[in-house]
PDB file of N, CA and C in Angstrom:
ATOM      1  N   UNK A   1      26.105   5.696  31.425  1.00  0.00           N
ATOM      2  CA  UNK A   1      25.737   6.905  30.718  1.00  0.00           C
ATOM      3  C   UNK A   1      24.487   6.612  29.879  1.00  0.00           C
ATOM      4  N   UNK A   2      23.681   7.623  29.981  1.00  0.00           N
ATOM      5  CA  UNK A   2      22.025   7.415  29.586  1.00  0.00           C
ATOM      6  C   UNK A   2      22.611   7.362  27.655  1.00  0.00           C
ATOM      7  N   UNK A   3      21.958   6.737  26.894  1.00  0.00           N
ATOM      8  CA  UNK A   3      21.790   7.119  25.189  1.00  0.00           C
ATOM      9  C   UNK A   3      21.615   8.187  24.405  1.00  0.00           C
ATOM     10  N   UNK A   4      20.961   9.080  25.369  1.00  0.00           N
ATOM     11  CA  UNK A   4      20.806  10.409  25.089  1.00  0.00           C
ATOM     12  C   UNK A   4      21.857  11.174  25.155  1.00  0.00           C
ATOM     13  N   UNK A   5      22.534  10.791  26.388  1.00  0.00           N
ATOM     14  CA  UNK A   5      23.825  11.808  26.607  1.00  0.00           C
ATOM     15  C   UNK A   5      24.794  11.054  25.504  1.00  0.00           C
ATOM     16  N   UNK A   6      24.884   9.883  25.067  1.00  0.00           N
ATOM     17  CA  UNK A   6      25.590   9.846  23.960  1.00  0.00           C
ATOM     18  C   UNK A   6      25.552  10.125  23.281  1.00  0.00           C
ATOM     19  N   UNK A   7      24.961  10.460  22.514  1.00  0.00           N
ATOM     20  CA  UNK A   7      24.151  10.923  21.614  1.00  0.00           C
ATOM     21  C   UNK A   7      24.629  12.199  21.161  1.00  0.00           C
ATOM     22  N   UNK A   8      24.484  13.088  22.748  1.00  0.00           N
ATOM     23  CA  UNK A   8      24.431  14.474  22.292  1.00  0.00           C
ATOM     24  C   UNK A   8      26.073  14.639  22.503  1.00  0.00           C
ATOM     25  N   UNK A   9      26.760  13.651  23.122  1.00  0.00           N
ATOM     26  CA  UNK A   9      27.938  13.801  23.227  1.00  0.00           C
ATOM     27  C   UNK A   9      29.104  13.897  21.522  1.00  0.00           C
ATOM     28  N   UNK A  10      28.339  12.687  21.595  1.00  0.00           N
ATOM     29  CA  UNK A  10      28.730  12.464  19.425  1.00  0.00           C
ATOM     30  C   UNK A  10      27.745  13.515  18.704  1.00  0.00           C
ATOM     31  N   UNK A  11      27.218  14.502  18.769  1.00  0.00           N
ATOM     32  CA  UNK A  11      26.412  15.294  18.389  1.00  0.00           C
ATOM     33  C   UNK A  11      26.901  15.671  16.839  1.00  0.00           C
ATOM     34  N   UNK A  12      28.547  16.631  16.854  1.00  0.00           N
ATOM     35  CA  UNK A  12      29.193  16.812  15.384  1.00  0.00           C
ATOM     36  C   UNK A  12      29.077  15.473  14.872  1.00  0.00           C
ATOM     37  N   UNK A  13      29.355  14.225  14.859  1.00  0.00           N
ATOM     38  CA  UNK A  13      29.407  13.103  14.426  1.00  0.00           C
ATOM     39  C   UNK A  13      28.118  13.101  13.593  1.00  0.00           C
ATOM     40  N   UNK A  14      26.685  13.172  14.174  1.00  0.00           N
ATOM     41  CA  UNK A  14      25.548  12.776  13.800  1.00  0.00           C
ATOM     42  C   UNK A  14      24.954  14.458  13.101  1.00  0.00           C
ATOM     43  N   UNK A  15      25.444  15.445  13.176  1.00  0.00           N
ATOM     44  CA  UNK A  15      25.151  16.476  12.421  1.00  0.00           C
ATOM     45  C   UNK A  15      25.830  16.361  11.278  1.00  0.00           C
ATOM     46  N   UNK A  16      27.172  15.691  10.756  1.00  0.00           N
ATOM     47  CA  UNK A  16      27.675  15.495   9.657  1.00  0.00           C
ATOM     48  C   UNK A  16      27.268  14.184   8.673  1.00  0.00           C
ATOM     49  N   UNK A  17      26.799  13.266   9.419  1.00  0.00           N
ATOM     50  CA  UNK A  17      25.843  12.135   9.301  1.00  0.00           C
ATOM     51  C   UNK A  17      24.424  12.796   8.419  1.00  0.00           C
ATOM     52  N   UNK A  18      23.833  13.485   8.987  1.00  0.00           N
ATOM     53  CA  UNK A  18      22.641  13.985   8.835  1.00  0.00           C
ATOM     54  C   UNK A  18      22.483  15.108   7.670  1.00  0.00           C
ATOM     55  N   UNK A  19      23.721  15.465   7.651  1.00  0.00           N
ATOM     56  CA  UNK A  19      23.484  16.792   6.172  1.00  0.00           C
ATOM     57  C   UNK A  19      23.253  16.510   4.896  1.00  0.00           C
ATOM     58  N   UNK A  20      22.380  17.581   4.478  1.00  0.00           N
ATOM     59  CA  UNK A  20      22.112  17.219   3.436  1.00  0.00           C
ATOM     60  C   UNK A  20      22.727  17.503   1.924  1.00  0.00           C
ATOM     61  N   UNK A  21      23.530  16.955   1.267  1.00  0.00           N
ATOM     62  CA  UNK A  21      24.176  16.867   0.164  1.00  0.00           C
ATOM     63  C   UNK A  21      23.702  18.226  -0.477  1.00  0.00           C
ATOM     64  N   UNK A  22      24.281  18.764  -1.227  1.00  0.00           N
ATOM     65  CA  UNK A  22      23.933  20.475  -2.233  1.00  0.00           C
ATOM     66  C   UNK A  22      22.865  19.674  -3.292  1.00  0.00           C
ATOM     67  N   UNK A  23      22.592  18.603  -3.782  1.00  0.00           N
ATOM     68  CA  UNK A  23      21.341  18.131  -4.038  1.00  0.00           C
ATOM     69  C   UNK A  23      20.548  17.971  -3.648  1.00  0.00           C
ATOM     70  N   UNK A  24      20.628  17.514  -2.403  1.00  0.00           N
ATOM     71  CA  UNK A  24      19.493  17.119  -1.410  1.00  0.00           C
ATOM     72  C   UNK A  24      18.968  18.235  -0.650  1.00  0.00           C
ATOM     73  N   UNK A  25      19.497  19.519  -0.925  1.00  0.00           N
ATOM     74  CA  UNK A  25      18.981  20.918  -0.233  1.00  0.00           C
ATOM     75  C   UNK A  25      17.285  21.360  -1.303  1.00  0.00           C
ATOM     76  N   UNK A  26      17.720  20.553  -2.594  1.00  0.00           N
ATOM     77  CA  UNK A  26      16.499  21.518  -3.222  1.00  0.00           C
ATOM     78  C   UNK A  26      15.296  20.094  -3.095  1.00  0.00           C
ATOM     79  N   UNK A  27      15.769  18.927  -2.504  1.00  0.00           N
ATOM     80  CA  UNK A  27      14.535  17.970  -2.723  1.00  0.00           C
ATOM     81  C   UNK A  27      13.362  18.099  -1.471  1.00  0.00           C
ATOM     82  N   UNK A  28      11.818  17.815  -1.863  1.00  0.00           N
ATOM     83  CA  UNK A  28      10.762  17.701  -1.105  1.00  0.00           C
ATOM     84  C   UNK A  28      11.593  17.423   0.288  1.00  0.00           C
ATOM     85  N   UNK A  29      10.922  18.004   1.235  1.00  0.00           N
ATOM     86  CA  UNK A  29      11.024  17.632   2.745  1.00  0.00           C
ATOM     87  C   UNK A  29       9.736  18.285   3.825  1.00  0.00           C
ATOM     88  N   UNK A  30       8.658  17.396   3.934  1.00  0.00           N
ATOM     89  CA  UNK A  30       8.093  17.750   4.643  1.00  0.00           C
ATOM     90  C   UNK A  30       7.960  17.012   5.745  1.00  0.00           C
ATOM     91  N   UNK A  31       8.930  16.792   6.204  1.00  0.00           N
ATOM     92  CA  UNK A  31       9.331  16.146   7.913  1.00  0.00           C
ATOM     93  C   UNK A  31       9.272  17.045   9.198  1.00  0.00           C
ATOM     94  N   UNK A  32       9.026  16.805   9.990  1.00  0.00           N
ATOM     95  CA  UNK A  32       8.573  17.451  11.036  1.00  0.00           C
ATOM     96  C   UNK A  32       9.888  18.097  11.656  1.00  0.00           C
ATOM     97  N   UNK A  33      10.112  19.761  11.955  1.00  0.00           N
ATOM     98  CA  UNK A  33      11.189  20.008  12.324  1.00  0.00           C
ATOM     99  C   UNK A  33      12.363  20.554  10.932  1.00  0.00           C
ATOM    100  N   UNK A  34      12.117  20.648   9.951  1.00  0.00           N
ATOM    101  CA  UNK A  34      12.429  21.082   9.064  1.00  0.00           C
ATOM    102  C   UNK A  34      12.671  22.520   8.602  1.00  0.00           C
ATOM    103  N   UNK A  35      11.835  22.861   9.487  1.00  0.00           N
ATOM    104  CA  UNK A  35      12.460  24.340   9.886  1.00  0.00           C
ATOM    105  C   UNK A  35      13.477  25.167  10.557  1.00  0.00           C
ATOM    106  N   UNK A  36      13.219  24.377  11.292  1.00  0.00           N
ATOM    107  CA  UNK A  36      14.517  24.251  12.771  1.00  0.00           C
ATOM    108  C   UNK A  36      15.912  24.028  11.753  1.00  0.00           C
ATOM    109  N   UNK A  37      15.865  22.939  11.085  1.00  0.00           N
ATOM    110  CA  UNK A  37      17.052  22.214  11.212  1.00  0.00           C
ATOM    111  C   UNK A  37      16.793  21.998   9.236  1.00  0.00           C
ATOM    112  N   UNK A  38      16.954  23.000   8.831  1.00  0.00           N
ATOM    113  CA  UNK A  38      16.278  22.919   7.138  1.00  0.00           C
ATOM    114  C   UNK A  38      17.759  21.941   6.152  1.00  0.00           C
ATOM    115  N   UNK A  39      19.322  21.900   6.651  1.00  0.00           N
ATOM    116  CA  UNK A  39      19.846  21.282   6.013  1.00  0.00           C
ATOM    117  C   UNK A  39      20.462  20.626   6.761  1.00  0.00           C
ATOM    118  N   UNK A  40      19.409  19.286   7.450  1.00  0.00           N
ATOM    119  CA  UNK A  40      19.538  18.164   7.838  1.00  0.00           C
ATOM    120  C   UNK A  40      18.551  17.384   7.966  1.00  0.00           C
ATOM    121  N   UNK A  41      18.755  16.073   7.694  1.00  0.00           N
ATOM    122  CA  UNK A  41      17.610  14.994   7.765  1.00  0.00           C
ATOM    123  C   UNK A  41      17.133  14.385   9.119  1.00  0.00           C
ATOM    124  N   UNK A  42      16.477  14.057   9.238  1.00  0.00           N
ATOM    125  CA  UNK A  42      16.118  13.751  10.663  1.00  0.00           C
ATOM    126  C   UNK A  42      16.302  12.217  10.963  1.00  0.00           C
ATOM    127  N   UNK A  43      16.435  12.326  12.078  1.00  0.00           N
ATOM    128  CA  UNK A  43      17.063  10.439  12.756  1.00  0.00           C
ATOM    129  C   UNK A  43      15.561  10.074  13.538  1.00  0.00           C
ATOM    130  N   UNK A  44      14.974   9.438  13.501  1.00  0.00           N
ATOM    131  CA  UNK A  44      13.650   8.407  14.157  1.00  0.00           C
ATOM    132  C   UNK A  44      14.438   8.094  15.689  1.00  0.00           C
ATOM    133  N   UNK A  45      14.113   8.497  16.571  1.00  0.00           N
ATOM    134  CA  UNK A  45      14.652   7.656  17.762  1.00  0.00           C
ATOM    135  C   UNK A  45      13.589   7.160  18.971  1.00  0.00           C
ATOM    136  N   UNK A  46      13.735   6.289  19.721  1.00  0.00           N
ATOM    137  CA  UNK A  46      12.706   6.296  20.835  1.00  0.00           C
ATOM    138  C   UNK A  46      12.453   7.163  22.077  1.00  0.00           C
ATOM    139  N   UNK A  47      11.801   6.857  22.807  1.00  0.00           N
ATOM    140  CA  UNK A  47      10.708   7.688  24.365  1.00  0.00           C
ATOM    141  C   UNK A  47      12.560   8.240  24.828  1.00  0.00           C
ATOM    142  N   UNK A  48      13.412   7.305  25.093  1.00  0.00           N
ATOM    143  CA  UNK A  48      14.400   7.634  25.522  1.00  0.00           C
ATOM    144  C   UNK A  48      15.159   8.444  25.213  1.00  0.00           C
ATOM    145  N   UNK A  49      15.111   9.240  23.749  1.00  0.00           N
ATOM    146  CA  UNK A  49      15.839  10.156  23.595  1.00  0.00           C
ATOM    147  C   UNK A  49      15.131  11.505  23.605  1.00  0.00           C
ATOM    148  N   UNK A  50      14.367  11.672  24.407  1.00  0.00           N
ATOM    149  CA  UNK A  50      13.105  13.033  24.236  1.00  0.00           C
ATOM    150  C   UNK A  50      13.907  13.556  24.533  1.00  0.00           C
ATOM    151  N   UNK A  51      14.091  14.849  24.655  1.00  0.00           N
ATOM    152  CA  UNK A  51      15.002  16.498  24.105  1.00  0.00           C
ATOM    153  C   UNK A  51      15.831  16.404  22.967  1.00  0.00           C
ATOM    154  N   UNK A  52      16.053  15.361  22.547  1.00  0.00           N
ATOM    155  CA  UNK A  52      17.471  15.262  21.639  1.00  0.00           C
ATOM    156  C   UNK A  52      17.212  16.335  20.366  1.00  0.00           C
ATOM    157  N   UNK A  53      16.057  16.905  20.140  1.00  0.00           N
ATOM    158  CA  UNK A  53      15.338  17.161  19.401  1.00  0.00           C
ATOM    159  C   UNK A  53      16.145  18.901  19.340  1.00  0.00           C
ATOM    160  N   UNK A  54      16.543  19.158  20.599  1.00  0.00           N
ATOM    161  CA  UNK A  54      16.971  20.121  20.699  1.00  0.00           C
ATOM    162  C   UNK A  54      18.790  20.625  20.067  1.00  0.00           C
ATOM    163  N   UNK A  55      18.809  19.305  20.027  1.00  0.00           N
ATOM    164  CA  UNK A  55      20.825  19.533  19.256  1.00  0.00           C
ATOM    165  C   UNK A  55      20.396  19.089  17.979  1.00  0.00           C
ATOM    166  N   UNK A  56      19.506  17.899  17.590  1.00  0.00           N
ATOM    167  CA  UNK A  56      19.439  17.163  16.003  1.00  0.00           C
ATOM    168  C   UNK A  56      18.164  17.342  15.726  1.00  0.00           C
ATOM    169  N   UNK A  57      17.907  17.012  14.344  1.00  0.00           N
ATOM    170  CA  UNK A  57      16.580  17.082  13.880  1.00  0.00           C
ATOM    171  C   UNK A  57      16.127  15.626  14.185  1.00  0.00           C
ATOM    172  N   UNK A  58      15.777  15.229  15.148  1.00  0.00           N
ATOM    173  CA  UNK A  58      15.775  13.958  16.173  1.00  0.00           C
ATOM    174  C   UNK A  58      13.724  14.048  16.014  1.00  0.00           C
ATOM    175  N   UNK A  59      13.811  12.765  15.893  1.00  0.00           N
ATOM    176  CA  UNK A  59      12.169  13.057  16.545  1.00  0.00           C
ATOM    177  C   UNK A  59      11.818  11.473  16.402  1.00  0.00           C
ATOM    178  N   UNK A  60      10.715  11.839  18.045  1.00  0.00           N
ATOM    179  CA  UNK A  60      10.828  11.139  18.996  1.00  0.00           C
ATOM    180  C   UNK A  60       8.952  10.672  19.810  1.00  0.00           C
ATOM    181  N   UNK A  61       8.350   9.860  19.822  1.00  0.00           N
ATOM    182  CA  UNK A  61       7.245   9.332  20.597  1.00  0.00           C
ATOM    183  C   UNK A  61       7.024  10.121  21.178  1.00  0.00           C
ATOM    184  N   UNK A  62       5.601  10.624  21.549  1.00  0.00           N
ATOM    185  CA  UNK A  62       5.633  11.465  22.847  1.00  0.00           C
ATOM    186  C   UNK A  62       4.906  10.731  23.754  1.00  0.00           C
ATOM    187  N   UNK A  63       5.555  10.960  24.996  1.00  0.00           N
ATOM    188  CA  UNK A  63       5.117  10.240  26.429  1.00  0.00           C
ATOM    189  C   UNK A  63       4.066  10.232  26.866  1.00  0.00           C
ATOM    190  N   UNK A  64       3.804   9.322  27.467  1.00  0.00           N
ATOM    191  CA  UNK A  64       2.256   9.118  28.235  1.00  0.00           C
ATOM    192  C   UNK A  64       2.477  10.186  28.836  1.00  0.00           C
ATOM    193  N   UNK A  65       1.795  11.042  30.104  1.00  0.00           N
ATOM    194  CA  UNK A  65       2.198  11.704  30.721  1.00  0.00           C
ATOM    195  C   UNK A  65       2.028  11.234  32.231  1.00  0.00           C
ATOM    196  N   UNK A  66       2.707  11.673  33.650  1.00  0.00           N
ATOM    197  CA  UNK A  66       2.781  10.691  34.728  1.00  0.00           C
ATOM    198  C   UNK A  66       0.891  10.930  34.886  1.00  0.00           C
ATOM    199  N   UNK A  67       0.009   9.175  35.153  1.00  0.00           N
ATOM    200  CA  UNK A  67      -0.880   9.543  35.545  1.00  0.00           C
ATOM    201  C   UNK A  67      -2.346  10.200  34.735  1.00  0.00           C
ATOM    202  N   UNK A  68      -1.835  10.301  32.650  1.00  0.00           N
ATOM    203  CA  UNK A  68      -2.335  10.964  32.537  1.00  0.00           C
ATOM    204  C   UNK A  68      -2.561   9.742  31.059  1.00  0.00           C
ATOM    205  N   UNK A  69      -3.183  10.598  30.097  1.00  0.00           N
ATOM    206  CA  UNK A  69      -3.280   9.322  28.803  1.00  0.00           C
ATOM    207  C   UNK A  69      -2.800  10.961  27.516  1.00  0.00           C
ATOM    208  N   UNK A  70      -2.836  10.006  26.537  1.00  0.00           N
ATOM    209  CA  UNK A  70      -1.883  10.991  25.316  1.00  0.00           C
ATOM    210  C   UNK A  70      -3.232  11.061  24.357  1.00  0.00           C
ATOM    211  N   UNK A  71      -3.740  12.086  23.691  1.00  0.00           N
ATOM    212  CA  UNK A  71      -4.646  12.629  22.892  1.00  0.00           C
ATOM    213  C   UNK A  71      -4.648  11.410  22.076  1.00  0.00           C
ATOM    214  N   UNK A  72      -5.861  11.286  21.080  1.00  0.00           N
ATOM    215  CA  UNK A  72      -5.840  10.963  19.655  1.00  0.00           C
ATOM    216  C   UNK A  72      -4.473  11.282  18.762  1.00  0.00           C
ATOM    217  N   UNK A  73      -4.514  12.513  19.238  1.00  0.00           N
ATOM    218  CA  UNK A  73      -3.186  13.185  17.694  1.00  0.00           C
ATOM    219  C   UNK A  73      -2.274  12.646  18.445  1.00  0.00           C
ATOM    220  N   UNK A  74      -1.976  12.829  19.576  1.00  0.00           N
ATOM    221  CA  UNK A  74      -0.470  12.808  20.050  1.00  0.00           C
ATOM    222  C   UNK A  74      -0.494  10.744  19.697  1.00  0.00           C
ATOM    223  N   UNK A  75      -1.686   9.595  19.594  1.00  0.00           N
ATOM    224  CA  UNK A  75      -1.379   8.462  20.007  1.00  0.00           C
ATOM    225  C   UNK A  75      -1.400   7.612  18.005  1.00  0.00           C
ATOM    226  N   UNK A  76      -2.088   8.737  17.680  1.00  0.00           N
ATOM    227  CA  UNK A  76      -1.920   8.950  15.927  1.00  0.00           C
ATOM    228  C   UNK A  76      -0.048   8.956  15.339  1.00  0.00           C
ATOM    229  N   UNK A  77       0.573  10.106  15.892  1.00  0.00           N
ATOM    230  CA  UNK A  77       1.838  10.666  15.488  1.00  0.00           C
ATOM    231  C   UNK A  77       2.475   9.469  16.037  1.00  0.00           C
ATOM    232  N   UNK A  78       2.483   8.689  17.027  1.00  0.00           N
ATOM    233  CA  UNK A  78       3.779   7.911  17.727  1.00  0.00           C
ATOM    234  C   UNK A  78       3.304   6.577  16.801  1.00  0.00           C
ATOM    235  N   UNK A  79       2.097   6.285  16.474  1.00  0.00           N
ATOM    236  CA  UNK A  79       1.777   5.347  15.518  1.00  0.00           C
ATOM    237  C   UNK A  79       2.596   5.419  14.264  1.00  0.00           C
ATOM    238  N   UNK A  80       2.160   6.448  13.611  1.00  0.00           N
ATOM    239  CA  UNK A  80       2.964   7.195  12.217  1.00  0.00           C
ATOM    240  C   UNK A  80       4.915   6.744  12.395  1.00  0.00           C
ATOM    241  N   UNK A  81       5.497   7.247  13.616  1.00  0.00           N
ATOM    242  CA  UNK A  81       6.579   7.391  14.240  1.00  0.00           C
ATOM    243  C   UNK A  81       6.784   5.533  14.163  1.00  0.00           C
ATOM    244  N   UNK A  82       6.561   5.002  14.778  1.00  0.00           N
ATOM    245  CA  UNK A  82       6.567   3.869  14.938  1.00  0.00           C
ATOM    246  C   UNK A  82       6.689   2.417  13.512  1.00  0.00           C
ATOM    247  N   UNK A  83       5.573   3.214  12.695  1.00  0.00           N
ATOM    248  CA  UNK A  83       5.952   2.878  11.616  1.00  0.00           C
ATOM    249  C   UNK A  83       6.899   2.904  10.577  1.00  0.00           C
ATOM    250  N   UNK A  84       7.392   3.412  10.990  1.00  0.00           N
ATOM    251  CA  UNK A  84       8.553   4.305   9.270  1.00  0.00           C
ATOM    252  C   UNK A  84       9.873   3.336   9.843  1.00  0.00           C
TER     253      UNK A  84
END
């Protein structure tokens, strides 16, 4: 079974993981996806979990593409990503 599908399988697990405390609703958050997903924190994951983004506030490298090369911004953000 791929990591992803675990992932999304334990999904309630990692949405209760991820919430944010009735304090932590009024603190700074300018993380990417914060809109989507405004009372939960987001999990850093790798290339391998791309969609996850769609059940958790997940965020994730973006892929070379087949054959193709990744912008400045897009090779900027996975840098940023990579770091934290």
């Amino acid at each position: 079974m791929a990591d992803i599908a675990i992932a999304q399988s334990n999904r309630e697990f990692h949405l209760n993981k991820l919430a944010k405390t009735p304090s932590e609703l009024d603190m700074a958050d300018q993380g990417p996806l914060r809109e989507e997903y405004p009372a939960s924190w987001a999990i850093l994951a790798d290339k391998g979990y791309q969609g996850l983004h769609r059940n958790l506030r997940a965020i994730t490298p973006t892929k070379r593409p087949a054959g193709g090369v990744l912008t400045v911004s897009e090779m900027d953000v996975n840098d940023k990503i990579a770091s934290d």
